[in-house]
Protein backbone atom coordinates (compact mmCIF):
# COMPACT_ATOMS: atom_id res chain seq x y z
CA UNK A 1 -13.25 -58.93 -1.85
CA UNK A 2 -9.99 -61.13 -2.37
CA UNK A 3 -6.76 -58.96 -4.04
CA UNK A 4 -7.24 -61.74 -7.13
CA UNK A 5 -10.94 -60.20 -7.96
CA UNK A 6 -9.89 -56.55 -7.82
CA UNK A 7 -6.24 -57.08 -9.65
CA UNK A 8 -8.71 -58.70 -12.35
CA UNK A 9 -10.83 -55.13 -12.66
CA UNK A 10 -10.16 -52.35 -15.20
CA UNK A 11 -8.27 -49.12 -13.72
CA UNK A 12 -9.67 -46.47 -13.76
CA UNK A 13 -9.33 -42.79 -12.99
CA UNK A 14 -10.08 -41.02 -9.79
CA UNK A 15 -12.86 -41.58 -7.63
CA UNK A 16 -16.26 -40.38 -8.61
CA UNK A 17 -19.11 -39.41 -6.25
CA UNK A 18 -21.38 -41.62 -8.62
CA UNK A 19 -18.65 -44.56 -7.68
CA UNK A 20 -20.05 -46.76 -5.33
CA UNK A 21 -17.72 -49.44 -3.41
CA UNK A 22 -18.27 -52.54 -1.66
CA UNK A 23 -18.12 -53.13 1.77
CA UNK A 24 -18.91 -55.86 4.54
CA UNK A 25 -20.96 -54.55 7.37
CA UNK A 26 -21.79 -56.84 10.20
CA UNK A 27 -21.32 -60.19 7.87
CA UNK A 28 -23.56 -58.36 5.20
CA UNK A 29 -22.49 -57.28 1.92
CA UNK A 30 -23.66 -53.84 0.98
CA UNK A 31 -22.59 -50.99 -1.83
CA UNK A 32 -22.30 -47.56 -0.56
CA UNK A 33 -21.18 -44.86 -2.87
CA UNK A 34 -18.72 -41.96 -1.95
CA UNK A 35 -18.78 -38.73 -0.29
CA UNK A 36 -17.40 -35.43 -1.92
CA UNK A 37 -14.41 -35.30 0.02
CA UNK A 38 -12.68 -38.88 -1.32
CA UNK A 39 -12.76 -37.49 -5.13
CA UNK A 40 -10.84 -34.27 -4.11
CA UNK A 41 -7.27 -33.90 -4.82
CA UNK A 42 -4.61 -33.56 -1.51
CA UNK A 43 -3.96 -30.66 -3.35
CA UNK A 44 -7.48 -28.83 -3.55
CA UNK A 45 -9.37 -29.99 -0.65
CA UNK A 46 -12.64 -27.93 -0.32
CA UNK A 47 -14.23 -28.35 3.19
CA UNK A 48 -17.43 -26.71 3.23
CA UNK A 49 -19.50 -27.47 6.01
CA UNK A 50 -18.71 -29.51 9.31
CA UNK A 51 -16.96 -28.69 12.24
CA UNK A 52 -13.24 -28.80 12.38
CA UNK A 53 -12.40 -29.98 15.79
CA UNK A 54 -9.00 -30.43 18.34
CA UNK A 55 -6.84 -29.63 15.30
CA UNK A 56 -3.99 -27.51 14.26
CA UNK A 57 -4.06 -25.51 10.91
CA UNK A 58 -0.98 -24.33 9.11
CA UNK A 59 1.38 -25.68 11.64
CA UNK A 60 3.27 -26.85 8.94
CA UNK A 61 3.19 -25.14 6.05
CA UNK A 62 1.03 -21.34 7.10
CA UNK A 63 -1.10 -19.96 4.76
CA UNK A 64 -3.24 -17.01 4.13
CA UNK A 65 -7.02 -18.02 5.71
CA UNK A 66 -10.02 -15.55 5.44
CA UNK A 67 -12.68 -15.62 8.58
CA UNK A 68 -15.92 -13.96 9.56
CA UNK A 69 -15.94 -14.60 12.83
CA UNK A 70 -12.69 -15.72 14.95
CA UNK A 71 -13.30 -17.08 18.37
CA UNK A 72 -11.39 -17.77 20.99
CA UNK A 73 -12.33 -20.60 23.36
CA UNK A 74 -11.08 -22.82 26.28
CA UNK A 75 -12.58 -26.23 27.50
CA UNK A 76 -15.46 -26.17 29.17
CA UNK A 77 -16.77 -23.11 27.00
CA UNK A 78 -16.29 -19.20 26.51
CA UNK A 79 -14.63 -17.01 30.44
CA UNK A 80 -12.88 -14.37 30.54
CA UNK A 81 -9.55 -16.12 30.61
CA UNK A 82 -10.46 -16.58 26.67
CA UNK A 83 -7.89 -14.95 24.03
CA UNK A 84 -7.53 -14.97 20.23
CA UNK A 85 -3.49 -14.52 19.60
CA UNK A 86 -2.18 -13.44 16.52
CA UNK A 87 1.57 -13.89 16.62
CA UNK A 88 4.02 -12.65 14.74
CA UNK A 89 7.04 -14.83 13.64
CA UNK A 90 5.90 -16.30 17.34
CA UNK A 91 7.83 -14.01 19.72
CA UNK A 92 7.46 -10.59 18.07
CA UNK A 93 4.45 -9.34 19.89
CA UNK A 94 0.80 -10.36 19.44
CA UNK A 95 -2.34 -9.05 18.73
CA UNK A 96 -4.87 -10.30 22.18
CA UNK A 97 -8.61 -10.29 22.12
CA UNK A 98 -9.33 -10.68 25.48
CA UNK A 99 -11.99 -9.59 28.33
CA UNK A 100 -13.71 -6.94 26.34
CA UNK A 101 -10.49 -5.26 25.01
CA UNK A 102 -7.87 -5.33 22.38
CA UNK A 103 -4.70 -6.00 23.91
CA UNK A 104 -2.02 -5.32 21.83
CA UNK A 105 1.73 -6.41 23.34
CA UNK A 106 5.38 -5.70 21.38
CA UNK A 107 9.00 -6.91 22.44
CA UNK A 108 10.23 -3.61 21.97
CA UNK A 109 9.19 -0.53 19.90
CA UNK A 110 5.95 0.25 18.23
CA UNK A 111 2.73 -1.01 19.95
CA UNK A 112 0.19 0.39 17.46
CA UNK A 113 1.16 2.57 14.08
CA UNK A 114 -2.62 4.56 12.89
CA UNK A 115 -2.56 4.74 8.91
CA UNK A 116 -1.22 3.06 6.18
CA UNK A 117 2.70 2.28 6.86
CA UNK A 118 3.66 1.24 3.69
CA UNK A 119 2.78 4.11 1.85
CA UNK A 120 1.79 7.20 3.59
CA UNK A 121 4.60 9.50 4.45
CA UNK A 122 3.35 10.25 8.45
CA UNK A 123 1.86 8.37 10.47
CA UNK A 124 0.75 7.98 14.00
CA UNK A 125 2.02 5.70 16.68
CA UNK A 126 1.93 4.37 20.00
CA UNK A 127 5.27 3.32 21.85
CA UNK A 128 6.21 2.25 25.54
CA UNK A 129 9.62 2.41 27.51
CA UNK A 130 10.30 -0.98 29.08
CA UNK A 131 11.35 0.32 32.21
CA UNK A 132 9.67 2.84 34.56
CA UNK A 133 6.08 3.38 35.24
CA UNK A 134 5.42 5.27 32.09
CA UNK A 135 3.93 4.86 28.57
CA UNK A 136 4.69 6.81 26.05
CA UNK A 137 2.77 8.20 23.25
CA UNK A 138 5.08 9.02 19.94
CA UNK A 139 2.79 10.56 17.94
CA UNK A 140 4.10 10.71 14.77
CA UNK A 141 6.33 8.62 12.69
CA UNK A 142 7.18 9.14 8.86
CA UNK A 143 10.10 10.25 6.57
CA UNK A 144 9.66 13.92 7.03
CA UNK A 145 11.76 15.65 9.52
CA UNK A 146 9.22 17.49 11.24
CA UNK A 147 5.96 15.81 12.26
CA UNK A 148 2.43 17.91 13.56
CA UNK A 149 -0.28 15.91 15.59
CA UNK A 150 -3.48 17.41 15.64
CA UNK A 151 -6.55 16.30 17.94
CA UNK A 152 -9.55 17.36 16.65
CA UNK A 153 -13.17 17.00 18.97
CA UNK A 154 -16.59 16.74 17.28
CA UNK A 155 -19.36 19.29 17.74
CA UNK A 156 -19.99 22.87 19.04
CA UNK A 157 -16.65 23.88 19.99
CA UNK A 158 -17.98 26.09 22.98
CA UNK A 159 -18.36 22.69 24.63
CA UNK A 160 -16.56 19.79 22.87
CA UNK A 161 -13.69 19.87 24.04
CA UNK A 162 -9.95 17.84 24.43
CA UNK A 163 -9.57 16.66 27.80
CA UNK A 164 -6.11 15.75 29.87
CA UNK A 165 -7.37 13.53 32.56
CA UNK A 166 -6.02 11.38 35.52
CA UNK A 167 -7.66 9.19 38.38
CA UNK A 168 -10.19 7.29 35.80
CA UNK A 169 -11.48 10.77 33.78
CA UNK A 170 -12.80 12.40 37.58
CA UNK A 171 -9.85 14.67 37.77
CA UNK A 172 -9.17 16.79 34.47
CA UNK A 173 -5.64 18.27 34.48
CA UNK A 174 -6.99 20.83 31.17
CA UNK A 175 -9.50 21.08 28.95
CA UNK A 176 -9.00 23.04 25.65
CA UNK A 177 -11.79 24.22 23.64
CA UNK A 178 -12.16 26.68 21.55
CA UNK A 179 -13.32 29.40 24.24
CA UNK A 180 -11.29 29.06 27.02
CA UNK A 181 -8.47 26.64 27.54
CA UNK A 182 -8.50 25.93 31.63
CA UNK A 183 -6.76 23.66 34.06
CA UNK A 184 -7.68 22.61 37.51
CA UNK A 185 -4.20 22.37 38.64
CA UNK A 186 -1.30 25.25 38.82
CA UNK A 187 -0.08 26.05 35.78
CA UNK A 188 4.07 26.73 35.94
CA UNK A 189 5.98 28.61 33.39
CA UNK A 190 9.68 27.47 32.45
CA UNK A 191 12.29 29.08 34.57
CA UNK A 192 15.03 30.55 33.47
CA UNK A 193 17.75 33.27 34.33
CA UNK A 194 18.64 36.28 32.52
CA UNK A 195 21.87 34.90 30.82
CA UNK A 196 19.89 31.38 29.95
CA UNK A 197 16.43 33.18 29.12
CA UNK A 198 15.65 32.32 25.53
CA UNK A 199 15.27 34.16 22.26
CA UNK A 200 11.60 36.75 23.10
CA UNK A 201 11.66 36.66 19.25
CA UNK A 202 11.49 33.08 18.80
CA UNK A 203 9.61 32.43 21.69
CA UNK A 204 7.00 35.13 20.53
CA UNK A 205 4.81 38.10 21.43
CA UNK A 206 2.57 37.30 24.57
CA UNK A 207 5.12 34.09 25.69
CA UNK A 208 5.88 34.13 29.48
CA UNK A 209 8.72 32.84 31.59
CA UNK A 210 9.51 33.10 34.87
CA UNK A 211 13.08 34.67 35.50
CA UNK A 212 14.79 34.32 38.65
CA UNK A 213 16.81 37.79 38.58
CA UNK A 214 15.02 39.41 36.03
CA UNK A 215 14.00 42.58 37.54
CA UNK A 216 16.78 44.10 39.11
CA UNK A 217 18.61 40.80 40.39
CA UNK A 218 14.57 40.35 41.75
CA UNK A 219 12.45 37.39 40.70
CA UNK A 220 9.89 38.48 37.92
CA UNK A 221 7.45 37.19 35.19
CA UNK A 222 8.75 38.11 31.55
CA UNK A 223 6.28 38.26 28.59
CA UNK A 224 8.26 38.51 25.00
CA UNK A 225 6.70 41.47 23.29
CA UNK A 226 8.37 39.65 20.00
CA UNK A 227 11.58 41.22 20.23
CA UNK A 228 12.06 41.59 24.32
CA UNK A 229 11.29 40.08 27.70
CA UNK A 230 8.81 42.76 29.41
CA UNK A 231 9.56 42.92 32.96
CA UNK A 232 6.13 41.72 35.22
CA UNK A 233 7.12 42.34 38.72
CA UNK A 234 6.07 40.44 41.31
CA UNK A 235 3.95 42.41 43.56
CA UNK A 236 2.89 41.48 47.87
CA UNK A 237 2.22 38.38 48.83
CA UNK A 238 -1.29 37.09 48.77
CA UNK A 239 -3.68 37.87 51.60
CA UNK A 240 -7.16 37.46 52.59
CA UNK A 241 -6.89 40.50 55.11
């Protein structure tokens, strides 16, 4: 249609999706009226159905977006090299669905805080040194000074139990139930000597240390009985025979 034909129409307002427009298709003339998505506004685009393919979202200008399923992929479909990121300010850590397992990654600090941060006073959290072969679990964060953690297990408390484990769960270090607490390693007292034993009082009836002159300049066992170490001599060496 030549610019003098459509200078000579009446304006109008936005599009309509009762508009229809013409159009030249293969040297034919034909009217085809408009989808839903030409009379939306920049500003308020709706997309409803489709697929949204080979583009970034929010690059720009983020914004909060509300999912009921997000999926990770990589060409040529779903492996297990497939991750879902969620970044923080980019570099901060991220947030990794990957290979059947949440993988959650900081910089430094705080790998995973249990409860509501904002608000609650205590808290629990995970943290990890960035040197060594060792992770360490914090416990407890919050504003008071001093901070319980409590494990709890579910069911008859003759058998459910809290387990210390190493080599995959085959090797328990100690299990504490409710009955018996037992270990299937040597337990070891804290050493001391007499002059750097600690308070029996603090320490409290039925504690035990070991004490390296304790009985007589001897090596001994000490239980507090809430005021004093008890001298627990150390009697012959073990034998079979």
């Amino acid at each position: 249609m030549p610019n003098s034909k459509i200078s000579a129409l009446t304006s109008g307002s936005t599009i309509q999706t009762s508009d229809e427009i013409p159009v030249n298709r293969g040297g034919s003339n034909r009217k085809v009226t408009v989808a839903s998505m030409a009379t939306q506004a920049a500003s308020a685009v709706a997309i409803t159905g489709g697929t949204i393919d080979a583009t970034t979202i929010g690059a720009t200008t983020p914004a909060n977006g509300t999912f009921y399923t997000l999926i990770g992929r990589q060409s040529g479909g779903v492996s297990g090299t497939d991750e879902v990121q969620i970044l923080h300010n980019g570099t901060n850590g991220r947030v990794v669905s990957k290979d059947g397992f949440l993988l959650l990654e900081t910089v430094a600090g705080i790998v995973l805080a249990l409860g509501n941060t904002t608000s609650a006073v205590n808290y629990a959290t995970i943290t990890h040194t960035t040197t060594g072969n060792r992770v360490t679990y914090a416990g407890t964060s919050g504003t008071d000074t001093n901070v319980g953690l409590e494990f709890r297990a579910k069911g008859d408390p003759s058998s459910a139990a809290i387990l210390f484990a190493y080599n995959n769960g085959s090797n328990n270090l100690m299990v504490l139930h409710s009955a018996v607490n037992s270990s299937s390693v040597p337990f070891k007292v804290p050493s001391y000597n007499v002059a750097g034993a600690p308070s029996a009082s603090t320490a409290g009836a039925g504690s035990m240390i070991y004490v390296t002159n304790g009985n007589a300049g001897a090596a001994c066992l000490a239980i507090s009985d809430g005021t004093n170490w008890k001298v627990d001599a150390l009697g012959a060496t073990i034998s079979a025979t």
